[in-house]
C-alpha atoms as a PDB file:
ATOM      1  CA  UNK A   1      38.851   5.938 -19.863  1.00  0.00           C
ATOM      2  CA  UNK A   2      41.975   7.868 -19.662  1.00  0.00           C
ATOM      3  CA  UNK A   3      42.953  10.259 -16.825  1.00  0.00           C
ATOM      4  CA  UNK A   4      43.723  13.742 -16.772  1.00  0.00           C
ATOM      5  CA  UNK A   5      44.600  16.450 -14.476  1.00  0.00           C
ATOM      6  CA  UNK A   6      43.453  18.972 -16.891  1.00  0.00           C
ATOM      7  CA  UNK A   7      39.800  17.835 -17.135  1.00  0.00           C
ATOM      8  CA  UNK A   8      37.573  20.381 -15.318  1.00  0.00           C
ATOM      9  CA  UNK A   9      34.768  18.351 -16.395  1.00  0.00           C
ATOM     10  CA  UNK A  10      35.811  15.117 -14.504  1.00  0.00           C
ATOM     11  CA  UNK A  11      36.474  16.978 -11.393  1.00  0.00           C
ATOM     12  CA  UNK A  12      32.908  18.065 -11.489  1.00  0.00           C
ATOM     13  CA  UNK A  13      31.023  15.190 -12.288  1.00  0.00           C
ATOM     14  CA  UNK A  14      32.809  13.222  -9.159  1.00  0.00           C
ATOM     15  CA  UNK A  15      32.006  16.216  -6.952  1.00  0.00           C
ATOM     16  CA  UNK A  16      28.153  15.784  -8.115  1.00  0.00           C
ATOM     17  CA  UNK A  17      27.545  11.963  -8.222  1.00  0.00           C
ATOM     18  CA  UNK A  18      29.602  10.274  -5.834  1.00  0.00           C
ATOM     19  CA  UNK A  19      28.982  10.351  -2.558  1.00  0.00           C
ATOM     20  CA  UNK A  20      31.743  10.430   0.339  1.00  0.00           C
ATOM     21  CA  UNK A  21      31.919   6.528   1.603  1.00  0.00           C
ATOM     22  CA  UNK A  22      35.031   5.470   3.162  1.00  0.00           C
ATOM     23  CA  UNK A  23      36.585   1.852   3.166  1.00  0.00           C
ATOM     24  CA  UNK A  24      34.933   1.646   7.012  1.00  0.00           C
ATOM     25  CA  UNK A  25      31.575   2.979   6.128  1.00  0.00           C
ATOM     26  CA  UNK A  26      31.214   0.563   3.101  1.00  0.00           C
ATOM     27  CA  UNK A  27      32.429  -2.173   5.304  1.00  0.00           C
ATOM     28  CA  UNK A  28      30.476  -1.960   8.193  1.00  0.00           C
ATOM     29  CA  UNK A  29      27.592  -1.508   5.533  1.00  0.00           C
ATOM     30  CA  UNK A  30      27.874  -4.997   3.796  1.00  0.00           C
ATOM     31  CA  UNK A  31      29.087  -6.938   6.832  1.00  0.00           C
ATOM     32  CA  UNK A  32      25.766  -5.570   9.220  1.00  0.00           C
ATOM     33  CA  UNK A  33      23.464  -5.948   5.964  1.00  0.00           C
ATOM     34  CA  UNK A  34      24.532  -9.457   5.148  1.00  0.00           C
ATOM     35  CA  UNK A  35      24.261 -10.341   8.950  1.00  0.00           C
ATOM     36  CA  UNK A  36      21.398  -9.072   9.367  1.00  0.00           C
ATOM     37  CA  UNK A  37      20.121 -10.754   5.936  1.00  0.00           C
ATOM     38  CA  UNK A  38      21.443 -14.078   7.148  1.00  0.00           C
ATOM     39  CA  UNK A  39      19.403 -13.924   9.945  1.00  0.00           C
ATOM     40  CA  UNK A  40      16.066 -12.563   8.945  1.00  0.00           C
ATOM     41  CA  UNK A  41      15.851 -12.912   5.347  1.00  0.00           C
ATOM     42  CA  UNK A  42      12.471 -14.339   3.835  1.00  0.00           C
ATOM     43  CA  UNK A  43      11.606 -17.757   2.008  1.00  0.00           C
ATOM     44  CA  UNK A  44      10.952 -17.029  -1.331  1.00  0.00           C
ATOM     45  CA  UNK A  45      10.435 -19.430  -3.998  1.00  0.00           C
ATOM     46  CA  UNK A  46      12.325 -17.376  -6.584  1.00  0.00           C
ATOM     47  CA  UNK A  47      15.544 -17.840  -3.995  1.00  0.00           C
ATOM     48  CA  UNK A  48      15.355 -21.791  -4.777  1.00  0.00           C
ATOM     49  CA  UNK A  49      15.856 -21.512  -7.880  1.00  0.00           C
ATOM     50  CA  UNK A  50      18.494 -20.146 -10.462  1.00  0.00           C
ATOM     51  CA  UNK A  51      16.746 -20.304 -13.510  1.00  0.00           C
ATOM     52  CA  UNK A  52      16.839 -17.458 -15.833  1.00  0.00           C
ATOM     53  CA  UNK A  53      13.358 -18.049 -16.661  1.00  0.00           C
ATOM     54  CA  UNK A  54      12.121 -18.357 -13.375  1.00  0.00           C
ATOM     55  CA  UNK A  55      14.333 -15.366 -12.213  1.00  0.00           C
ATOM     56  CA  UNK A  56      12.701 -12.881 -15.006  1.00  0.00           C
ATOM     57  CA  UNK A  57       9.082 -14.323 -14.582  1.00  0.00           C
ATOM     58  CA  UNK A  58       9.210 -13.615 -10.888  1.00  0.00           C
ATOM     59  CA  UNK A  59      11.047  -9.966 -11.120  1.00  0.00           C
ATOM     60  CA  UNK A  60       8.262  -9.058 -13.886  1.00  0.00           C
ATOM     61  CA  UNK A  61       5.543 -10.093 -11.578  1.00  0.00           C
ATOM     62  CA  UNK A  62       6.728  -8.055  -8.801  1.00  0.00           C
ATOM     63  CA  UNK A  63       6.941  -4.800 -10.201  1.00  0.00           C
ATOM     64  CA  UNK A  64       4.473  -2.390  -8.274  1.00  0.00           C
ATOM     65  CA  UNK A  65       2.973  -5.542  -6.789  1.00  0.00           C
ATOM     66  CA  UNK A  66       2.949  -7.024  -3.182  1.00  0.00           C
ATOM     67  CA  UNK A  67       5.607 -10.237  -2.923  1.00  0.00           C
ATOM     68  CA  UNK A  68       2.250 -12.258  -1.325  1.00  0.00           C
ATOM     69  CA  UNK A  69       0.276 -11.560  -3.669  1.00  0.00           C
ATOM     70  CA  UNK A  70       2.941 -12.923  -6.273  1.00  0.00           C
ATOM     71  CA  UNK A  71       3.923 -16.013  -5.084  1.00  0.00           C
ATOM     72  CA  UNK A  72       1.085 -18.318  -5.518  1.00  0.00           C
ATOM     73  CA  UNK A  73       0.668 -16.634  -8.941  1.00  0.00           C
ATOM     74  CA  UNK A  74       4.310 -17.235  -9.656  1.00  0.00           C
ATOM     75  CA  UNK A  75       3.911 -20.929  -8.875  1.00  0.00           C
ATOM     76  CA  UNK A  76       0.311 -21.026 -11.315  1.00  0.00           C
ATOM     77  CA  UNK A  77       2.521 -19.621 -14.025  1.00  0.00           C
ATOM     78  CA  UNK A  78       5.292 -21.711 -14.070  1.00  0.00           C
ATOM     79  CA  UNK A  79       3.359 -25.095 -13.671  1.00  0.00           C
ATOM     80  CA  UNK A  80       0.675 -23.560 -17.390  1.00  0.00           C
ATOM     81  CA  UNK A  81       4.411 -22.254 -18.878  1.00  0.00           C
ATOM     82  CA  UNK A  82       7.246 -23.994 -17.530  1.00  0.00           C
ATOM     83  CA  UNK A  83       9.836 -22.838 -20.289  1.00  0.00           C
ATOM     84  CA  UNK A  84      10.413 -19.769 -22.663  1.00  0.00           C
ATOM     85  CA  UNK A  85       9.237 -22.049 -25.315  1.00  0.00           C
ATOM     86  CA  UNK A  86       6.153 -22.680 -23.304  1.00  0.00           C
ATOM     87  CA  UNK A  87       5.572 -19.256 -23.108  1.00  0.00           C
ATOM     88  CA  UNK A  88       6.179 -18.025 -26.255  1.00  0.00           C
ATOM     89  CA  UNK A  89       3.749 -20.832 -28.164  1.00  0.00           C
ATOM     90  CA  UNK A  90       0.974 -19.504 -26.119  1.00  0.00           C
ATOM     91  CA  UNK A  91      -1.450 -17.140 -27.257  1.00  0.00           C
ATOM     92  CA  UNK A  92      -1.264 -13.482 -25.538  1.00  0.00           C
ATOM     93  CA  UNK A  93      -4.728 -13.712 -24.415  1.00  0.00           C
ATOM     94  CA  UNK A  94      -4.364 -17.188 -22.467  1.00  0.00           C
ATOM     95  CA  UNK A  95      -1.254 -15.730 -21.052  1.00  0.00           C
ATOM     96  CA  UNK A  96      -3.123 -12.275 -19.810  1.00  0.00           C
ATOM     97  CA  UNK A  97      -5.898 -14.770 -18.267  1.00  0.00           C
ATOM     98  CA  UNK A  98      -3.015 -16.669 -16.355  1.00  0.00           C
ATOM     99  CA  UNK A  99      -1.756 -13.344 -15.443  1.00  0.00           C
ATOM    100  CA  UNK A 100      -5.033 -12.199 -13.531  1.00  0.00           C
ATOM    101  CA  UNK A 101      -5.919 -10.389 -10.959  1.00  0.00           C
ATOM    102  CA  UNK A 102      -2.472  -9.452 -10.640  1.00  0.00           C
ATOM    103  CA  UNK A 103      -3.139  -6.337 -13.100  1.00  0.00           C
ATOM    104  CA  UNK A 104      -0.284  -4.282 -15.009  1.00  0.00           C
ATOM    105  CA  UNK A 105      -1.463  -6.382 -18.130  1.00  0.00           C
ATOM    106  CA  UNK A 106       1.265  -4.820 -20.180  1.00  0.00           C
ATOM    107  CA  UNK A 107       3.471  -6.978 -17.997  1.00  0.00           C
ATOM    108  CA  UNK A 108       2.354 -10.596 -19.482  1.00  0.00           C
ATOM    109  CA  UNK A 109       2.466  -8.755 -22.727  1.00  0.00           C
ATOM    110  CA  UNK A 110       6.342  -7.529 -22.441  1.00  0.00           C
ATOM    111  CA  UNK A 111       6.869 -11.080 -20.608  1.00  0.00           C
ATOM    112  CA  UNK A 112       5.237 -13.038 -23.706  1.00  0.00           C
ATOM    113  CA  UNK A 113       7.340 -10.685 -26.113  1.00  0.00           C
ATOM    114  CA  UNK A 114      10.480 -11.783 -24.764  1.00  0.00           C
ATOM    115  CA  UNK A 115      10.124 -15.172 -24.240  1.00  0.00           C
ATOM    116  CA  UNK A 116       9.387 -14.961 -28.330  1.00  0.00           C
ATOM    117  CA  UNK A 117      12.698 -13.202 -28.771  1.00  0.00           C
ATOM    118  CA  UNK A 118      14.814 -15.718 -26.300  1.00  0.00           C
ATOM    119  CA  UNK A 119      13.478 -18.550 -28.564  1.00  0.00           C
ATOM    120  CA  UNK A 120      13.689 -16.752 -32.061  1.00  0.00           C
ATOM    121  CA  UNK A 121      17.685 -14.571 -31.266  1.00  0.00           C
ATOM    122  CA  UNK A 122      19.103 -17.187 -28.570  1.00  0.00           C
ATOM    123  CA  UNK A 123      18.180 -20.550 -29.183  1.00  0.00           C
ATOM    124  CA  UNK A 124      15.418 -20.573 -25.542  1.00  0.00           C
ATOM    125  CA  UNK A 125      18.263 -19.463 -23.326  1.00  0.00           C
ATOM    126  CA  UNK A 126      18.303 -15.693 -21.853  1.00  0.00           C
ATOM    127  CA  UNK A 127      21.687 -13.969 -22.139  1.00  0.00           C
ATOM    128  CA  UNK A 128      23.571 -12.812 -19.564  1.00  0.00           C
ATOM    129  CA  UNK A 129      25.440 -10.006 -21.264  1.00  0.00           C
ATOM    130  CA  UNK A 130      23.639  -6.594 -19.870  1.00  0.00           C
ATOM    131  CA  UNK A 131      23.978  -4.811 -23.271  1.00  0.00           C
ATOM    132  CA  UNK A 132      21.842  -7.755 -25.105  1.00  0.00           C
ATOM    133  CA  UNK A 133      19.554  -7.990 -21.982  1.00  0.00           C
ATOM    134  CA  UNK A 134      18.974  -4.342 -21.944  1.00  0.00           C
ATOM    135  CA  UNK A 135      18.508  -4.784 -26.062  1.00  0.00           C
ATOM    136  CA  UNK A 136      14.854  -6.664 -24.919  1.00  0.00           C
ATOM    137  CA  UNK A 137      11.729  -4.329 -25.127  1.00  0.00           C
ATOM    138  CA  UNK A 138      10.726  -4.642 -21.630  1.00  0.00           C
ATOM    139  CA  UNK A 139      14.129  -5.494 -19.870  1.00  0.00           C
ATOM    140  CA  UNK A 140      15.627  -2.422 -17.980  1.00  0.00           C
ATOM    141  CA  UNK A 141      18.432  -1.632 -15.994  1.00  0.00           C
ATOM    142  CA  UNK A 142      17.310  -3.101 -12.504  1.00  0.00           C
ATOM    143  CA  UNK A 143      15.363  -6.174 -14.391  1.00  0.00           C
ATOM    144  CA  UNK A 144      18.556  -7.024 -16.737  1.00  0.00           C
ATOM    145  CA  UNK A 145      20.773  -6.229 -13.322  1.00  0.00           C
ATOM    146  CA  UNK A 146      18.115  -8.680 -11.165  1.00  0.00           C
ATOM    147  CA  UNK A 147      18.817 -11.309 -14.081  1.00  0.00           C
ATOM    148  CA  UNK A 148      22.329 -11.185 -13.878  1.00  0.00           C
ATOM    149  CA  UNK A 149      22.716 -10.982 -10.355  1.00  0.00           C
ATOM    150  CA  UNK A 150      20.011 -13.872  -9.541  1.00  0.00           C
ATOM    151  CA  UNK A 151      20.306 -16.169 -12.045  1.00  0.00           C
ATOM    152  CA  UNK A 152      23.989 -15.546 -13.524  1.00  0.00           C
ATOM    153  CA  UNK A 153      25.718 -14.843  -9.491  1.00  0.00           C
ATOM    154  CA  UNK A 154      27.313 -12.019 -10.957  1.00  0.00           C
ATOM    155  CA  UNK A 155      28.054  -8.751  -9.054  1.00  0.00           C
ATOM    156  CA  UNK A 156      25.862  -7.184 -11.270  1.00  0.00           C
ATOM    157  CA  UNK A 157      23.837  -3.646  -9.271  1.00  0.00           C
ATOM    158  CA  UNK A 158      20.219  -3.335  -8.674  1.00  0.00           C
ATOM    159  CA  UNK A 159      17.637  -0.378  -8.029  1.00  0.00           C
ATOM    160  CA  UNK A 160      14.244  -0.621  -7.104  1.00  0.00           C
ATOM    161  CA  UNK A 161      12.023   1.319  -4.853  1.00  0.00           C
ATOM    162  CA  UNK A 162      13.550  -0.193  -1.350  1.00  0.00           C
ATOM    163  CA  UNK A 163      17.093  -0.238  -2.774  1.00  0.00           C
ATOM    164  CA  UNK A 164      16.790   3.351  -3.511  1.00  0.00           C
ATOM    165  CA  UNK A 165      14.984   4.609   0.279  1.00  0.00           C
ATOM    166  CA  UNK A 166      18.026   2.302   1.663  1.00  0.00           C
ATOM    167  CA  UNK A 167      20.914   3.847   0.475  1.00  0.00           C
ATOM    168  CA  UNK A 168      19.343   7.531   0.238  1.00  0.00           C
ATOM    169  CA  UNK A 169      18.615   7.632   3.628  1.00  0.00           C
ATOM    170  CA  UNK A 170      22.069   5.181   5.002  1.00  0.00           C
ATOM    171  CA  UNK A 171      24.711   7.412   2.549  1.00  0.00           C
ATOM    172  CA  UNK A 172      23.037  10.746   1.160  1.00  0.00           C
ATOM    173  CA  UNK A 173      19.520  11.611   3.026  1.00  0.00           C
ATOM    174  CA  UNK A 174      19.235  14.985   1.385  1.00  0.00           C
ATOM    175  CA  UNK A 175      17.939  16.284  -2.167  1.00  0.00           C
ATOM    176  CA  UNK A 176      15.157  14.213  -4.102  1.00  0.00           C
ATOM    177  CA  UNK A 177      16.134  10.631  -4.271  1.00  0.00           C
ATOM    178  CA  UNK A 178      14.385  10.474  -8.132  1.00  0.00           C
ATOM    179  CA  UNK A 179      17.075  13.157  -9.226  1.00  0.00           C
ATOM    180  CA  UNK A 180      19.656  11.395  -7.667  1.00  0.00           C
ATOM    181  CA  UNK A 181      19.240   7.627  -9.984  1.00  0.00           C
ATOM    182  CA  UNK A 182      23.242   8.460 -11.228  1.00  0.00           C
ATOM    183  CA  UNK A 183      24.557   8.657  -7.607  1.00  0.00           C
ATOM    184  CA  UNK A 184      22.774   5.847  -6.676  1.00  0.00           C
ATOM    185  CA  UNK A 185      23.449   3.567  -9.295  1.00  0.00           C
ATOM    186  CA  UNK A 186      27.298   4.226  -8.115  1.00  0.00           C
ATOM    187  CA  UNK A 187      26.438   3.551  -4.708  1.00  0.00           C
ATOM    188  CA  UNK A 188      24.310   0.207  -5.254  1.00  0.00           C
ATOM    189  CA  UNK A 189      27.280  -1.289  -7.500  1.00  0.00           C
ATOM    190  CA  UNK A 190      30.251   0.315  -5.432  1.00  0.00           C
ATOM    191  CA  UNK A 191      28.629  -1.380  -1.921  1.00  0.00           C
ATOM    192  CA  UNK A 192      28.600  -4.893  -3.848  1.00  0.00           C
ATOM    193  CA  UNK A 193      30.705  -7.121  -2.075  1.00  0.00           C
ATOM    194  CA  UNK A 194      33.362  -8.958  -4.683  1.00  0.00           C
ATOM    195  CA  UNK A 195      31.677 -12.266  -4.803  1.00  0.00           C
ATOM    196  CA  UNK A 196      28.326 -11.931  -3.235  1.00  0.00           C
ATOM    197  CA  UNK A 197      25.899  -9.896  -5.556  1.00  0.00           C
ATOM    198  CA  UNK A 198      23.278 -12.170  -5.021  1.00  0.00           C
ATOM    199  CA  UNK A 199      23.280 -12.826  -1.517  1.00  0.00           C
ATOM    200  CA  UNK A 200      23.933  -8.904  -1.212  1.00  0.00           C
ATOM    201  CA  UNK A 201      21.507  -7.327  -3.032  1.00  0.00           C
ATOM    202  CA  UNK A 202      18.314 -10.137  -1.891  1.00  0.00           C
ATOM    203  CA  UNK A 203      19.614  -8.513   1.011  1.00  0.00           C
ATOM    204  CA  UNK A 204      19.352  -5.045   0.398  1.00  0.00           C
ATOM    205  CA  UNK A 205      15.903  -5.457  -0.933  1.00  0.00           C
ATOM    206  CA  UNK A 206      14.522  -7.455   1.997  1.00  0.00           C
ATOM    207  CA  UNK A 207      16.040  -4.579   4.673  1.00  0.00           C
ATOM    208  CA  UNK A 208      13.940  -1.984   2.973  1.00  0.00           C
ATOM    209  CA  UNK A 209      10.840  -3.960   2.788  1.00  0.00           C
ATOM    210  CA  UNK A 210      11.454  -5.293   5.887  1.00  0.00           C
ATOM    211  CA  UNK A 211      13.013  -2.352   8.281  1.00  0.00           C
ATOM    212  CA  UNK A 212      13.853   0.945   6.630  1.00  0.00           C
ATOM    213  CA  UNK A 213      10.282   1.140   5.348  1.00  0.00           C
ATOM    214  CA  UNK A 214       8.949   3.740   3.824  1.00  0.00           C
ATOM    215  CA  UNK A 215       6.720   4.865   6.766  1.00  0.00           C
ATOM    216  CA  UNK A 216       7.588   3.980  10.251  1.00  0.00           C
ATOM    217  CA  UNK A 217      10.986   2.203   9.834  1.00  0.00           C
ATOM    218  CA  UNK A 218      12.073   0.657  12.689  1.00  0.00           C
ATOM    219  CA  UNK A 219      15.118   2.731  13.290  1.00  0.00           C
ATOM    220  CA  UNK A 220      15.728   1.927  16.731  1.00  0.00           C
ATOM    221  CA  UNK A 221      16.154  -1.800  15.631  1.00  0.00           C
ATOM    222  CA  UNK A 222      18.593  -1.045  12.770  1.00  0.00           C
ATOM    223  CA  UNK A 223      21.738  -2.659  12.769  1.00  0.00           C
ATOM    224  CA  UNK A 224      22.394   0.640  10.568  1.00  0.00           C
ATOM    225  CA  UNK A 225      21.816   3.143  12.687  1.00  0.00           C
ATOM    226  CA  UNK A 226      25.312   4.576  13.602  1.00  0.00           C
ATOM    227  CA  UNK A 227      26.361   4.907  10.240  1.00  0.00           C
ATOM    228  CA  UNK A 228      22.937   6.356   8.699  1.00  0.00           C
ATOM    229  CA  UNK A 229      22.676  10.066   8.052  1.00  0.00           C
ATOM    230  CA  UNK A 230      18.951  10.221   8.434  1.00  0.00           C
ATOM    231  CA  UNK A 231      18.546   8.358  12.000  1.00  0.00           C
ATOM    232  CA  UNK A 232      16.394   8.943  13.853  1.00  0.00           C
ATOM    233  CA  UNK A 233      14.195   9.047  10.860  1.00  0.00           C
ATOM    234  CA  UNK A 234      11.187  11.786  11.056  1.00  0.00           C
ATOM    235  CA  UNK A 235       8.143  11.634   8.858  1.00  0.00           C
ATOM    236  CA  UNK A 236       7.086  15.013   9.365  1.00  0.00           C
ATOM    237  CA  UNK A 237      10.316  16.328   7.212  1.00  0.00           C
ATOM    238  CA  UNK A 238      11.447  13.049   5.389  1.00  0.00           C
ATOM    239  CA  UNK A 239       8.950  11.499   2.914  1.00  0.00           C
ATOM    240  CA  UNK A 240      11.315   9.091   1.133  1.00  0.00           C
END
């Protein structure tokens, strides 16, 4: 997109959505994340494994649901529908009775809908071009971002509920964070270390399920702490 000095517009927009982060801020950010990630990141059976397939059936199954409750369901799924093709010669109902008690049952529905439309547009094999991903009923920006990032190692950004406390309360820590998605978009893709999308953003996820919770973070543990705007965190006037 071309530049111009005349564009009053352009001016605004940067003044709105993109936070102030220095070269030192966003470095100490991915080196003390990464660390911290290298040394207290969990065992998941998703992380073993860089199949799309695998990849998409594990980020659908852990929207608005608890990572233990997922993985022995994860590993029931796979072993009744191992493939896309699997999947999509199943019948919706035996796939909804595979699904349970893990609830959502639009989920196995969307899930069953695209493994149909992997086999039928591309042959069994997911894409790993965003627009085509994002062209999926049921595929949105943080699943098709997850699928890129997890399965494809590019430095594709993420968003979900702990990405979004993390970096609201690290870089901005004022304002709604669900009026902020454009800024933070920026943010989650600008912070990506060149190379390391999947090791940073596993990362990133784990830190806010793991320390910057959503109630009682453990600020005085945080390897973040001198470079977040909202430590010491307080309950009584942050609700994030």
């Amino acid at each position: 997109m071309p530049s111009s000095s005349k564009s009053p517009r352009r001016k605004t927009r940067s003044k709105a959505q993109s936070p102030a982060l220095t070269p030192s801020q966003k470095r100490r950010f991915q080196q003390r994340l990464l660390k911290w990630y290298g040394e207290h990141g969990r065992d998941l059976p998703w992380r073993k494994t860089s199949d799309p397939y695998h990849i998409l059936v594990s980020e659908v199954m852990l929207q608005q649901t608890q990572v233990d409750r997922v993985i022995p369901k994860y590993h029931e799924f796979l072993d009744r529908y191992p493939s896309f093709e699997h999947l999509a010669e199943a019948p919706v109902a035996d796939v909804k009775k595979t699904w349970y008690p893990l609830g959502y049952n639009i989920r196995p529905e969307r899930l069953h809908s695209i493994a149909c439309e992997t086999v039928e547009r591309y042959g069994g094999q997911l894409p790993n071009d965003a627009e085509e991903l994002l062209s999926f009923k049921g595929i949105g920006r943080y699943t098709a971002g997850a699928i890129r990032s997890f399965a494809f190692n590019e430095d594709a950004p993420i968003l979900d509920t702990n990405v979004i406390r993390v970096l609201h309360r690290v870089f901005i820590a004022e304002g709604d964070p669900k009026a902020q998605k454009a800024q933070l978009w920026e943010l989650s893709e600008a912070l990506i270390p060149r190379g390391k999308g999947y090791d940073f953003n596993q990362a990133i996820m784990d830190f806010g399920a793991m320390v910057c919770t959503a109630r009682d973070p453990y600020c005085l543990l945080c390897p973040m702490k001198s470079i977040c705007k909202t430590y010491p965190f307080d309950a009584a006037s942050n609700r994030k």
